[in-house]
C-alpha atoms as a PDB file:
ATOM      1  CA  UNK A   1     -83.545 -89.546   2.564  1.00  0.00           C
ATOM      2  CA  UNK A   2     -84.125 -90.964  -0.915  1.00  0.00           C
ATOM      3  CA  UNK A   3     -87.449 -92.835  -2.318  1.00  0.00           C
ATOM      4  CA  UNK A   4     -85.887 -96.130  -1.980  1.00  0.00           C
ATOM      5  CA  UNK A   5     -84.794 -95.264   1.987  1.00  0.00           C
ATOM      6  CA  UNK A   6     -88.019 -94.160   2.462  1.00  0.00           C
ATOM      7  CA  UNK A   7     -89.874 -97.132   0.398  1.00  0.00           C
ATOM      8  CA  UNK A   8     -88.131 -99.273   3.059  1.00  0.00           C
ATOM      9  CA  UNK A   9     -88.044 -97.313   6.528  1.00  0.00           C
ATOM     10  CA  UNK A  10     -92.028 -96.824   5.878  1.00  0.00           C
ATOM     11  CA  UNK A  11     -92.335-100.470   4.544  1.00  0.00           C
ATOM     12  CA  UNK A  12     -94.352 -99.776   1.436  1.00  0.00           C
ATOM     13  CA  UNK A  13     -93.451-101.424  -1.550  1.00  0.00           C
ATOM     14  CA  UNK A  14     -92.061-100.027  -5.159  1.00  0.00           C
ATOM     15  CA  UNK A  15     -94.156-100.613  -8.108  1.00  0.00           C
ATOM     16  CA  UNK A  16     -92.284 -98.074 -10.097  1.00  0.00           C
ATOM     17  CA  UNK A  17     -89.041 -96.133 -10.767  1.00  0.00           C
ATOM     18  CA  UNK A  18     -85.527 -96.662 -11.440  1.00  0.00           C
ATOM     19  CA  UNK A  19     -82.801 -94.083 -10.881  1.00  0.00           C
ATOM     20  CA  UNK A  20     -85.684 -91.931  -9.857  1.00  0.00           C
ATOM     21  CA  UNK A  21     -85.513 -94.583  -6.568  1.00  0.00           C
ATOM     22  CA  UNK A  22     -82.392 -92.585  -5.728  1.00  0.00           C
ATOM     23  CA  UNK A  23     -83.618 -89.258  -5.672  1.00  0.00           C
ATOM     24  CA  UNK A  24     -84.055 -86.910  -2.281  1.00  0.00           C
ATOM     25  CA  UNK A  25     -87.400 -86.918  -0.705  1.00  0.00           C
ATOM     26  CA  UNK A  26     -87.981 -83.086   1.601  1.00  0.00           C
ATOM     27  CA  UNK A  27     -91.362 -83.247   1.893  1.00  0.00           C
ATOM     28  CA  UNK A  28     -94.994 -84.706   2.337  1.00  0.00           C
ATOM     29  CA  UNK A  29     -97.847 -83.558   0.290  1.00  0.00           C
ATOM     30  CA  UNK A  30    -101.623 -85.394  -0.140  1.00  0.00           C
ATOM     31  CA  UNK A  31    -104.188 -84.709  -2.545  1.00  0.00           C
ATOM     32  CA  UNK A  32    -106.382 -86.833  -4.751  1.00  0.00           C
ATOM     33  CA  UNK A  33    -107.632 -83.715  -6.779  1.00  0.00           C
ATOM     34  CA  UNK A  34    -105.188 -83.457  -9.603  1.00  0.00           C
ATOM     35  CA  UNK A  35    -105.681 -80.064 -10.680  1.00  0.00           C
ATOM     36  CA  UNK A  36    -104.991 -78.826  -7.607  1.00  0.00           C
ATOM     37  CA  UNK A  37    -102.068 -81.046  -6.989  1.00  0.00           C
ATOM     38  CA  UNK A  38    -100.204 -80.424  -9.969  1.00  0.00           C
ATOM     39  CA  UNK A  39    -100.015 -76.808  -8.884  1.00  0.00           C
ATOM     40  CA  UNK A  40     -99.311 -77.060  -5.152  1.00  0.00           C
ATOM     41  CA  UNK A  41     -97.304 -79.829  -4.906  1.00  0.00           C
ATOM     42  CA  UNK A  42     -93.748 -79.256  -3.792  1.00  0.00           C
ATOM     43  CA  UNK A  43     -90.992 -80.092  -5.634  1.00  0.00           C
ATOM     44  CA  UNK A  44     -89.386 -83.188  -4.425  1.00  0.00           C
ATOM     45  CA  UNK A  45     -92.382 -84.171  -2.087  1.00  0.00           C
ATOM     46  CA  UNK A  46     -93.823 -87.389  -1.890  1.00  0.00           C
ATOM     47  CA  UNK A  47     -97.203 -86.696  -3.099  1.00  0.00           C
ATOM     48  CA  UNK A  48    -100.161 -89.245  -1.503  1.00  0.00           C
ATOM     49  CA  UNK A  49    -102.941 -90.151  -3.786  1.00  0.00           C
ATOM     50  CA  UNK A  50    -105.318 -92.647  -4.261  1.00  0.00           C
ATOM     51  CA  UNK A  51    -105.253 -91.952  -8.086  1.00  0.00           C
ATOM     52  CA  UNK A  52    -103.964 -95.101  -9.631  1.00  0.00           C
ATOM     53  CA  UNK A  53    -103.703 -94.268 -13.062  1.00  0.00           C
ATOM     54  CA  UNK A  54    -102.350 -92.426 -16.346  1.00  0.00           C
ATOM     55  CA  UNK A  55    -102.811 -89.016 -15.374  1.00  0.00           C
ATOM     56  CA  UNK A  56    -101.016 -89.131 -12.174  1.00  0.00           C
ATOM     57  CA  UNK A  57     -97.777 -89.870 -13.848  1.00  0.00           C
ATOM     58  CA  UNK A  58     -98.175 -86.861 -15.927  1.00  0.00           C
ATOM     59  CA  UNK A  59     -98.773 -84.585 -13.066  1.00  0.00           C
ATOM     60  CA  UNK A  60     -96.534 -86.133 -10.741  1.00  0.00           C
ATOM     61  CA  UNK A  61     -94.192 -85.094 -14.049  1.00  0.00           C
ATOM     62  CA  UNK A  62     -95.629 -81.693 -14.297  1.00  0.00           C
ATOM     63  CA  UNK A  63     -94.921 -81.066 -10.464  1.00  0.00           C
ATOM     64  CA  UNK A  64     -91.684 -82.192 -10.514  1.00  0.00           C
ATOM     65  CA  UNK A  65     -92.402 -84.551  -7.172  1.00  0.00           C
ATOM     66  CA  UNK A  66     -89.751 -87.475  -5.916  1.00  0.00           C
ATOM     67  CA  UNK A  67     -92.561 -89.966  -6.182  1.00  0.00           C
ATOM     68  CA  UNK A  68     -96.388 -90.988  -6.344  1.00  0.00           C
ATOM     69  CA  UNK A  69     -97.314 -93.021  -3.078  1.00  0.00           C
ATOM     70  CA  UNK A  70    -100.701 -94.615  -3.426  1.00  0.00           C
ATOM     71  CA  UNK A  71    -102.355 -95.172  -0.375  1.00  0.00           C
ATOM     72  CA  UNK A  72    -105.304 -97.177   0.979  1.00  0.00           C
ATOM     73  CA  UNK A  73    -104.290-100.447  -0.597  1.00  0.00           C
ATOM     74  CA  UNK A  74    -104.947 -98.992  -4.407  1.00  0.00           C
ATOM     75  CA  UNK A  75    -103.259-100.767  -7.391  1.00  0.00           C
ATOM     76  CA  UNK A  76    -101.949 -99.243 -10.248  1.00  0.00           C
ATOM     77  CA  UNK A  77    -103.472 -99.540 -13.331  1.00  0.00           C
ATOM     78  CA  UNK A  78    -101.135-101.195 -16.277  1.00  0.00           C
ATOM     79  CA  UNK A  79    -101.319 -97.611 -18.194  1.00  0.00           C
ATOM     80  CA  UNK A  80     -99.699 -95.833 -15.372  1.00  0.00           C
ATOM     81  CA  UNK A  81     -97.431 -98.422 -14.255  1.00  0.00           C
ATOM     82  CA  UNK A  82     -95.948 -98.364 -18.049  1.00  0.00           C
ATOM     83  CA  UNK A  83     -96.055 -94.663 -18.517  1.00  0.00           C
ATOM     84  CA  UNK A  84     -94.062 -94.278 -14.674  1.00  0.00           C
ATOM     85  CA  UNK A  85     -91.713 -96.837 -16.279  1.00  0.00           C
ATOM     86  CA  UNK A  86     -90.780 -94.743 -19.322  1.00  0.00           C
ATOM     87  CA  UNK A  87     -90.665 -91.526 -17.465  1.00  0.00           C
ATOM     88  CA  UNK A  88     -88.864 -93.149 -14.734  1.00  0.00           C
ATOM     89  CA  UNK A  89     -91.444 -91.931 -11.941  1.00  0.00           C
ATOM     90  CA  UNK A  90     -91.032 -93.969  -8.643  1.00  0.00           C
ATOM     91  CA  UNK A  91     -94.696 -95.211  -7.344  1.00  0.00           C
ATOM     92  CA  UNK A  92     -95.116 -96.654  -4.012  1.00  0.00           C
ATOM     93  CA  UNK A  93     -97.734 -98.650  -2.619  1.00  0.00           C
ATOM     94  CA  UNK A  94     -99.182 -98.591   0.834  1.00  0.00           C
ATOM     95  CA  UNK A  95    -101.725-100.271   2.466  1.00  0.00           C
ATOM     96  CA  UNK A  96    -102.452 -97.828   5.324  1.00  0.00           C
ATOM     97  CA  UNK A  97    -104.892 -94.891   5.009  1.00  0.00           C
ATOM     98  CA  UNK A  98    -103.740 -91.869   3.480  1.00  0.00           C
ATOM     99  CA  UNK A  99    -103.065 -90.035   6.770  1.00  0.00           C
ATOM    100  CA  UNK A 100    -101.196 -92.632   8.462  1.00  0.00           C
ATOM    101  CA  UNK A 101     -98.993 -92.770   5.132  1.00  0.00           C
ATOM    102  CA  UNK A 102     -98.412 -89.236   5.239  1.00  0.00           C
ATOM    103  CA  UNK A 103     -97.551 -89.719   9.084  1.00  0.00           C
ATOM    104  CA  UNK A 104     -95.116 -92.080   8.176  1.00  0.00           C
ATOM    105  CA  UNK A 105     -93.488 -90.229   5.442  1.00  0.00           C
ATOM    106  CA  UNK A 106     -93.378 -87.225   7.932  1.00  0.00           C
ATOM    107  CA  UNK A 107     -91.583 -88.979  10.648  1.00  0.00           C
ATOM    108  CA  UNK A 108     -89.203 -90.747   8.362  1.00  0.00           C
ATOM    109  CA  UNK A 109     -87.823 -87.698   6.742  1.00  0.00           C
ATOM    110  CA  UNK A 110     -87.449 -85.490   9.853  1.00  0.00           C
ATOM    111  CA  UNK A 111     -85.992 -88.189  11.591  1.00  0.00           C
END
């Protein structure tokens, strides 16, 4: 499943991304501590924050993910929405909780 199949099967909406829409989602990861996600998060995982800004485009660059989900109903800032843009980092919004998002994601790509 790529970010845009999963963008729509989960029904959260792209803010973000470009060809980077197309590429493979294999896994789930959550974390709103950035440290700690840029150095656990699997490759090609859609990584669940509530971090809205700048510096999660740089680790979701550093970590290699598929894409930045933000959960809870948070909006990107304009910084990060431009910086995704130019790096060509997907970012998807949700309005559930982070769990349930992460649920989702789960079911979608073992389905």
């Amino acid at each position: 499943m790529n970010v845009k199949e999963l963008a729509r099967t989960c029904g959260f909406s792209a803010a973000a991304g470009n060809a980077s829409l197309q590429r493979p989602v294999t896994s789930v990861y959550c974390c709103d501590l950035l440290s700690f996600a840029m150095g656990r998060a699997p490759e090609d995982s859609a990584w669940i924050t509530v971090m809205g800004n700048i510096n999660s485009v740089a680790v979701a660059s550093l970590a290699d993910v598929a894409c930045i989900v933000l959960s809870d109903g948070v909006q990107p800032d304009e910084a990060m929405l431009t910086k995704a843009q130019q790096q060509d980092i997907a970012v998807l919004l949700s309005d559930r909780p982070a769990f349930e998002t992460g649920l989702a994601i789960h079911e979608a790509i073992r389905a």
